[in-house]
Protein backbone atom coordinates (compact mmCIF):
# COMPACT_ATOMS: atom_id res chain seq x y z
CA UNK A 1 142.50 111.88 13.87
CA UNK A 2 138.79 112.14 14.17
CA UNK A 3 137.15 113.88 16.47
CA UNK A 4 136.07 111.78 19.44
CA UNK A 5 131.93 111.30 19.65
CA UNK A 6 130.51 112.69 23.03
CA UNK A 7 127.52 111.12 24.53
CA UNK A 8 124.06 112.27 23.50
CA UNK A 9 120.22 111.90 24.59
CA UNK A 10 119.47 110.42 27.79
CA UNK A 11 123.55 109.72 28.48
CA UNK A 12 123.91 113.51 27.83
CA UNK A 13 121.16 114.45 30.48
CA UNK A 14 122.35 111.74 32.71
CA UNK A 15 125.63 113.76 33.24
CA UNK A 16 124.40 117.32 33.36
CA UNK A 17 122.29 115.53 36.30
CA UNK A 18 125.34 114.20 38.13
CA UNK A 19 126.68 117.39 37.52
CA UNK A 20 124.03 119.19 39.33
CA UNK A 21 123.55 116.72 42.12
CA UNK A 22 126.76 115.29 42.88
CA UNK A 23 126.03 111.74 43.59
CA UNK A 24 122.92 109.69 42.39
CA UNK A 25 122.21 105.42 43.63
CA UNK A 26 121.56 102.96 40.74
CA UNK A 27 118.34 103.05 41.41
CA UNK A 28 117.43 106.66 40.68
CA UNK A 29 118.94 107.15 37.31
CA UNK A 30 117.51 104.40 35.56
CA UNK A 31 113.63 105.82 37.38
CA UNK A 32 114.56 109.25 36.13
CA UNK A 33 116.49 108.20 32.63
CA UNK A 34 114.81 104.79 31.58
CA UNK A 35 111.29 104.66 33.25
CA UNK A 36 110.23 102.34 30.78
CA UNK A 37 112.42 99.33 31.03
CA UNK A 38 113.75 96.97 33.32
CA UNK A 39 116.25 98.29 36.29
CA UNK A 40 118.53 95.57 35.54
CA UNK A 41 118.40 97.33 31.70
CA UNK A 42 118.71 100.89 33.35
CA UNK A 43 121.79 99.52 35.01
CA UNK A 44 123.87 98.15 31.74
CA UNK A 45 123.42 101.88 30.32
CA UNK A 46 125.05 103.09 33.00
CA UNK A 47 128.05 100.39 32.79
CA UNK A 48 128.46 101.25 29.40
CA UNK A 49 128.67 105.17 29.97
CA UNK A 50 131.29 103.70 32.71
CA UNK A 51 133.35 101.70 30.37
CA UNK A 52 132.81 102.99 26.80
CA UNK A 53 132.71 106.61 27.93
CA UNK A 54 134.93 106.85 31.06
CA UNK A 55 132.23 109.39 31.81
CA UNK A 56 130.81 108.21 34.92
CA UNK A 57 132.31 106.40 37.60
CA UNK A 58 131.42 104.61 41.28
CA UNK A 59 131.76 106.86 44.25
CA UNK A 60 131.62 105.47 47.83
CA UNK A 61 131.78 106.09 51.53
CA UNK A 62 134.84 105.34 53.37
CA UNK A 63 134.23 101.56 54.70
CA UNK A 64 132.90 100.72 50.89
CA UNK A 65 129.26 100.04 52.30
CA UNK A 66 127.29 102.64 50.66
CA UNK A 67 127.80 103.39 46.48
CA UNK A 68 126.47 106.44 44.44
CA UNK A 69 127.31 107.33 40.70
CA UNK A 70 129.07 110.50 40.01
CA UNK A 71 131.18 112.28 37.04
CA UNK A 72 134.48 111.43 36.17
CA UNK A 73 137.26 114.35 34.44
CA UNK A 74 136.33 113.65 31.41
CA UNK A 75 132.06 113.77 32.09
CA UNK A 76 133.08 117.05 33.12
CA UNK A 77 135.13 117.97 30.26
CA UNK A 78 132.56 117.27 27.96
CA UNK A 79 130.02 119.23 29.83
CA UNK A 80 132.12 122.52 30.27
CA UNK A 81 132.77 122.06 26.48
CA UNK A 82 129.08 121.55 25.72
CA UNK A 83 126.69 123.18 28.23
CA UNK A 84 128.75 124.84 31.34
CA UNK A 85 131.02 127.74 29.89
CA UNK A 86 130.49 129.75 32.66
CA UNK A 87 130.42 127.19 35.38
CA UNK A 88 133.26 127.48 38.08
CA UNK A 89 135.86 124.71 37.61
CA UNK A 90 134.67 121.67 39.67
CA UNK A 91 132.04 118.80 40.42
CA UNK A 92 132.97 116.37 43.13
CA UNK A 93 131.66 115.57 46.13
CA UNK A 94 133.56 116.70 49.29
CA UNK A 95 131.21 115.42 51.70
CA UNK A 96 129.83 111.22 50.43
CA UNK A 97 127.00 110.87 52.71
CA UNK A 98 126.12 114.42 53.01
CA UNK A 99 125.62 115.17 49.36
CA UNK A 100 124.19 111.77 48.69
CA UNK A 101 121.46 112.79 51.82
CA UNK A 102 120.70 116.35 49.95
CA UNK A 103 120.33 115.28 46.56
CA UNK A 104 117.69 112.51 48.63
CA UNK A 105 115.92 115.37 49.98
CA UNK A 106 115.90 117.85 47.24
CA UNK A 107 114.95 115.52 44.78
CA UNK A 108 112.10 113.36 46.56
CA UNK A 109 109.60 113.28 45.21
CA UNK A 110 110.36 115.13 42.32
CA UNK A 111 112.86 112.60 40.54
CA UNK A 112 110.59 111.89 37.87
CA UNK A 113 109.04 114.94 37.25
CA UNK A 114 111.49 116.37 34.68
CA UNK A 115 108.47 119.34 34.75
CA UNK A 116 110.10 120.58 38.27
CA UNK A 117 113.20 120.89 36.93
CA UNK A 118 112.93 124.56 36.80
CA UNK A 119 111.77 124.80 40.01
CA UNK A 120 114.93 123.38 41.62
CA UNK A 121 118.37 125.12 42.25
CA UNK A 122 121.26 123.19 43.57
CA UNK A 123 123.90 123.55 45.85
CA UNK A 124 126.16 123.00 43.28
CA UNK A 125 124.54 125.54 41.26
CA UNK A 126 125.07 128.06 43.37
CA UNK A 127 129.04 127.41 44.36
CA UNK A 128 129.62 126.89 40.90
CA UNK A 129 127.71 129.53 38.80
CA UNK A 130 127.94 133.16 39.54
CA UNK A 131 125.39 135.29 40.97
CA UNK A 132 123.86 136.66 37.51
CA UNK A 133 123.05 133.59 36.53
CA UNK A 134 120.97 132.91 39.53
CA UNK A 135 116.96 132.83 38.85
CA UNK A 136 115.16 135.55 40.50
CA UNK A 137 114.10 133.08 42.76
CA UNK A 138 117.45 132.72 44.82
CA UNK A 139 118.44 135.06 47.04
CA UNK A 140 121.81 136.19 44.83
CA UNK A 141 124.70 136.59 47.45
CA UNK A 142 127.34 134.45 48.12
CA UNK A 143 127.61 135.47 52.14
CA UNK A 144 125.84 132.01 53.16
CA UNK A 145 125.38 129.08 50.95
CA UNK A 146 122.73 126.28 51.94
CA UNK A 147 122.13 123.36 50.54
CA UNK A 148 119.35 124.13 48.01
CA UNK A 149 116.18 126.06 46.98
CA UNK A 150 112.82 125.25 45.83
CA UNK A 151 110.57 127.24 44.24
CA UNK A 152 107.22 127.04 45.73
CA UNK A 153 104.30 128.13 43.08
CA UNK A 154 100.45 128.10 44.12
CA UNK A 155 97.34 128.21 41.85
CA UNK A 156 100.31 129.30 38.93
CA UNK A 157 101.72 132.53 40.98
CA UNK A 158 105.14 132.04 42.72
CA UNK A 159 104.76 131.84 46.78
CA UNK A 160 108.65 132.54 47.40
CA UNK A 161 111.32 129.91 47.79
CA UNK A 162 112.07 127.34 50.44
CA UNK A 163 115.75 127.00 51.26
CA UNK A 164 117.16 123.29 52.37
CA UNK A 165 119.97 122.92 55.19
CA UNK A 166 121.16 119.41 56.11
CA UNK A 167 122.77 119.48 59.40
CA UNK A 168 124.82 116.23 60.11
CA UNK A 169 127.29 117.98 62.51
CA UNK A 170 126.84 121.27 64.41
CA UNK A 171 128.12 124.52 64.05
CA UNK A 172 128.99 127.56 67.02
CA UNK A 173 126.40 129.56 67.92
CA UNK A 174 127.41 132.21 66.13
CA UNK A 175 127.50 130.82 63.01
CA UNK A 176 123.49 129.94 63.34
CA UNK A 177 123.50 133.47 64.26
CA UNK A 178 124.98 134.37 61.05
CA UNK A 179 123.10 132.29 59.03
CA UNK A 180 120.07 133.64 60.78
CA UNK A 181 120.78 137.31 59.84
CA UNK A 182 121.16 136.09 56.17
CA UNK A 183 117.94 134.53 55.59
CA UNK A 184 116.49 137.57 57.52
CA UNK A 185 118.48 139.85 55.03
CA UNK A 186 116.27 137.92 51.91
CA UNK A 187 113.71 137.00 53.89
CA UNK A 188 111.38 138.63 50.95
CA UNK A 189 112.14 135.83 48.69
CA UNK A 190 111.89 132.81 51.54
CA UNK A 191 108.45 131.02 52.01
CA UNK A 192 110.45 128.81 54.79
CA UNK A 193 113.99 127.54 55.52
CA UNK A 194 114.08 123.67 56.17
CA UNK A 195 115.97 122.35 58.68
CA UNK A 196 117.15 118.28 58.32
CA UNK A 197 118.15 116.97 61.51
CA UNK A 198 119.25 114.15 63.98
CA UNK A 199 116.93 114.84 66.59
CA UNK A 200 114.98 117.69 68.62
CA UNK A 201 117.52 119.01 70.69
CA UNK A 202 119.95 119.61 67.81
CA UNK A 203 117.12 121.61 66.26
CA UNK A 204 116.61 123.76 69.08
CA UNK A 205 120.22 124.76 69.44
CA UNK A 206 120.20 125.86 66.11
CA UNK A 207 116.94 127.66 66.20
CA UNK A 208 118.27 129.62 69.43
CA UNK A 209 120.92 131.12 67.02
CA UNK A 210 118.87 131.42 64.08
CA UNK A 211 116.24 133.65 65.62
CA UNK A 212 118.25 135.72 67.77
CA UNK A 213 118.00 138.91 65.40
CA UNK A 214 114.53 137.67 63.53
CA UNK A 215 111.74 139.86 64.35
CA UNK A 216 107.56 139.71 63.83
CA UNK A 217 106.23 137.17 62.12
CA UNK A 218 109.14 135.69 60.47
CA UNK A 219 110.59 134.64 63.30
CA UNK A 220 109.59 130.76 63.16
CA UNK A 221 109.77 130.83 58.97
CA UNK A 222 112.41 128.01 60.12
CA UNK A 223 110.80 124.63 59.98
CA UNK A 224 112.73 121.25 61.40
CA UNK A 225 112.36 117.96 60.49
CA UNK A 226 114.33 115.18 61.93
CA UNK A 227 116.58 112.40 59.72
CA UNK A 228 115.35 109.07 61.15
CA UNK A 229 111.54 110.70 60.09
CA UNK A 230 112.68 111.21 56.34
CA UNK A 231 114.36 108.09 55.80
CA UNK A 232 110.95 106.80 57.53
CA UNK A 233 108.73 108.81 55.44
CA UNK A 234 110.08 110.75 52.97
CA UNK A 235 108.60 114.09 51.82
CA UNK A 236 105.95 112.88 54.14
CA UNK A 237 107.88 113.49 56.99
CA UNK A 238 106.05 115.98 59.44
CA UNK A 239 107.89 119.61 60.92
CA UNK A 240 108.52 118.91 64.64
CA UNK A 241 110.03 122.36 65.38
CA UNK A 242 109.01 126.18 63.84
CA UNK A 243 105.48 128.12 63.54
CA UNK A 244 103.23 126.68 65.93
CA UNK A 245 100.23 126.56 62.65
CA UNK A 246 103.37 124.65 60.56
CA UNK A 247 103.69 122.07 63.45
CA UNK A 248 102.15 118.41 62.22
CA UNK A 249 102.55 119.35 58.59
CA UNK A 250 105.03 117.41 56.41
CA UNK A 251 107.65 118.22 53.40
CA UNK A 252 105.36 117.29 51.13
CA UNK A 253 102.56 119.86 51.63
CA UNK A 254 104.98 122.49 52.30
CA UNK A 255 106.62 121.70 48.45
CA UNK A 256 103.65 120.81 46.75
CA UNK A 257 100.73 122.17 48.88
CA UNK A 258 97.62 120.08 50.05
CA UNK A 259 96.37 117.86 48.06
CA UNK A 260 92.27 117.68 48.17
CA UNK A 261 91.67 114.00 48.40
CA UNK A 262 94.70 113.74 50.88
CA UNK A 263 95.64 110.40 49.14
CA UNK A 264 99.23 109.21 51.00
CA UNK A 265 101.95 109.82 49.14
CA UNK A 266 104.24 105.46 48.86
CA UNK A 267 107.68 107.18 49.52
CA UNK A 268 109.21 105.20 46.31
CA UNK A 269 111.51 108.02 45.37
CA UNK A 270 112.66 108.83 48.50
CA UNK A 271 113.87 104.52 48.88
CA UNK A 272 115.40 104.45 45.83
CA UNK A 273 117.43 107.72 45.57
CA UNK A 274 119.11 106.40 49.10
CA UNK A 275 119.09 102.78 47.69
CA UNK A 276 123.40 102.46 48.18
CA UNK A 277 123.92 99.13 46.59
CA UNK A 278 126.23 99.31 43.73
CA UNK A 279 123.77 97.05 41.57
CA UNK A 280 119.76 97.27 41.51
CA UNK A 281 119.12 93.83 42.92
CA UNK A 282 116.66 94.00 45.54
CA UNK A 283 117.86 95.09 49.44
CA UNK A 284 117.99 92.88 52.46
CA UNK A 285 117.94 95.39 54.24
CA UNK A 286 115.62 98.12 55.23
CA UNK A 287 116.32 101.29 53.82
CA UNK A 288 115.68 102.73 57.02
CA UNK A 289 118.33 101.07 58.92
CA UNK A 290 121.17 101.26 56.61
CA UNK A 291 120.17 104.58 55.51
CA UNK A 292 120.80 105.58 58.99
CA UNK A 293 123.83 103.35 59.41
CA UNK A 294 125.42 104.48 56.41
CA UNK A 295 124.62 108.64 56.00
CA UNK A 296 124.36 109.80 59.72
């Protein structure tokens, strides 16, 4: 029997980016994969990696209201065949509207700027792959593992990275101590540590721990911004808690720096990669509200 085809191109690099993000909406994978054509067009290429494939398949949140794409056994198969050798077995999702919120946040405004690529590392990178085959970038230690890095770069030198954690649900206080003695531990390599959460008093709590054995002037390298402001604003959403000279500034400038004409950035990538209808026909309802509803 012949050897079964695999998919190549753009449905190739479609599933090494589920692999590295989890879940993805409708939406975002035909921006990021087909830029050029219709959504509605975007969308059949994805049905037909679904059906002729088996490659890709729905995921959803318990009540069925919110839908994201992710890999199926055999998109994996292919990929650790192809491209992951020395990945860790595993890809799904534990955690729906979690992952679905960090790949929103990670991503931003970044989702079609295949040029950043490098400059991202995922939380599923770094469960999966071990710690040589972290950039230099990352702190390399498996003692804490947050949701993400950036790699900030200014005027072409590399500033340090910024480290994501998405906080739906609290910890104890000692395990924001913990986490705080980590990023102190690597603090060499951290420009900041972002902080997504519900609202201010949350992001206190967790600061108390955080700082409790940070020192000098890395003591408030932790900068919060609360959920209802991103799914408001997007990367422009503006740090309400950390350095007092950080306060006012948003996600935005702290990824990409200031921009000199200070044109506002339409938060386009930030609706469509939380976008959770199964099918890009245009929402009813604001993403704000069932964005909320759906991921908090």
């Amino acid at each position: 029997m012949a050897e079964q085809k695999v998919p190549v191109g753009a449905q190739y690099e479609i599933l090494k980016f589920l692999y590295r993000w989890k879940l993805v909406t409708t939406k975002a994978l035909p921006k990021r994969f087909f830029p050029m054509v219709m959504p509605i067009t975007g969308y059949q290429h994805l049905l037909e990696m679904r059906d002729r494939w088996k490659c890709i398949e729905w995921a959803c949140d318990p009540m069925g209201r919110s839908w994201a794409w992710t890999l199926t056994q055999q998109g994996f198969r292919w990929l650790r065949k192809l491209d992951l050798d020395a990945a860790e077995n595993g890809f799904r999702s534990e955690h729906y509207a979690h992952d679905l919120l960090v790949s929103a946040v990670h991503i931003g405004d970044w989702l079609a700027e295949k040029r950043n690529d490098e400059n991202l590392f995922s939380e599923q990178e770094l469960r999966r792959y071990p710690l040589e085959q972290y950039p230099d970038w990352v702190p390399k230690s498996k003692d804490h593992r947050s949701d993400g890095y950036w790699r900030i770069i200014r005027d072409g030198d590399v500033s340090g990275a910024v480290a994501l954690e998405v906080e739906l649900s609290l910890k104890s206080a000692d395990e924001y101590v913990d986490i705080g003695r980590f990023y102190e531990t690597h603090k060499d390599k951290l420009f900041r540590v972002v902080w997504i959460v519900k609202d201010l008093r949350k992001a206190k709590r967790i600061q108390q721990g955080l700082t409790k054995y940070a020192f000098g002037e890395k003591r408030d390298y932790h900068a919060f911004f609360l959920l209802p402001d991103f799914f408001f604003s997007g990367w422009e959403a503006k740090i309400v808690l950390g350095r007092e000279n950080d306060l006012g500034k948003s996600l935005d400038r702290m990824i990409n720096g200031p921009k000199p004409d200070q044109i506002s950035y339409k938060k386009v990538c930030t609706e469509i990669l939380l976008e959770q209808h199964k099918s890009p026909k245009p929402s009813t309802t604001p993403m704000s509200y069932s964005s909320r509803l759906y991921l908090c």
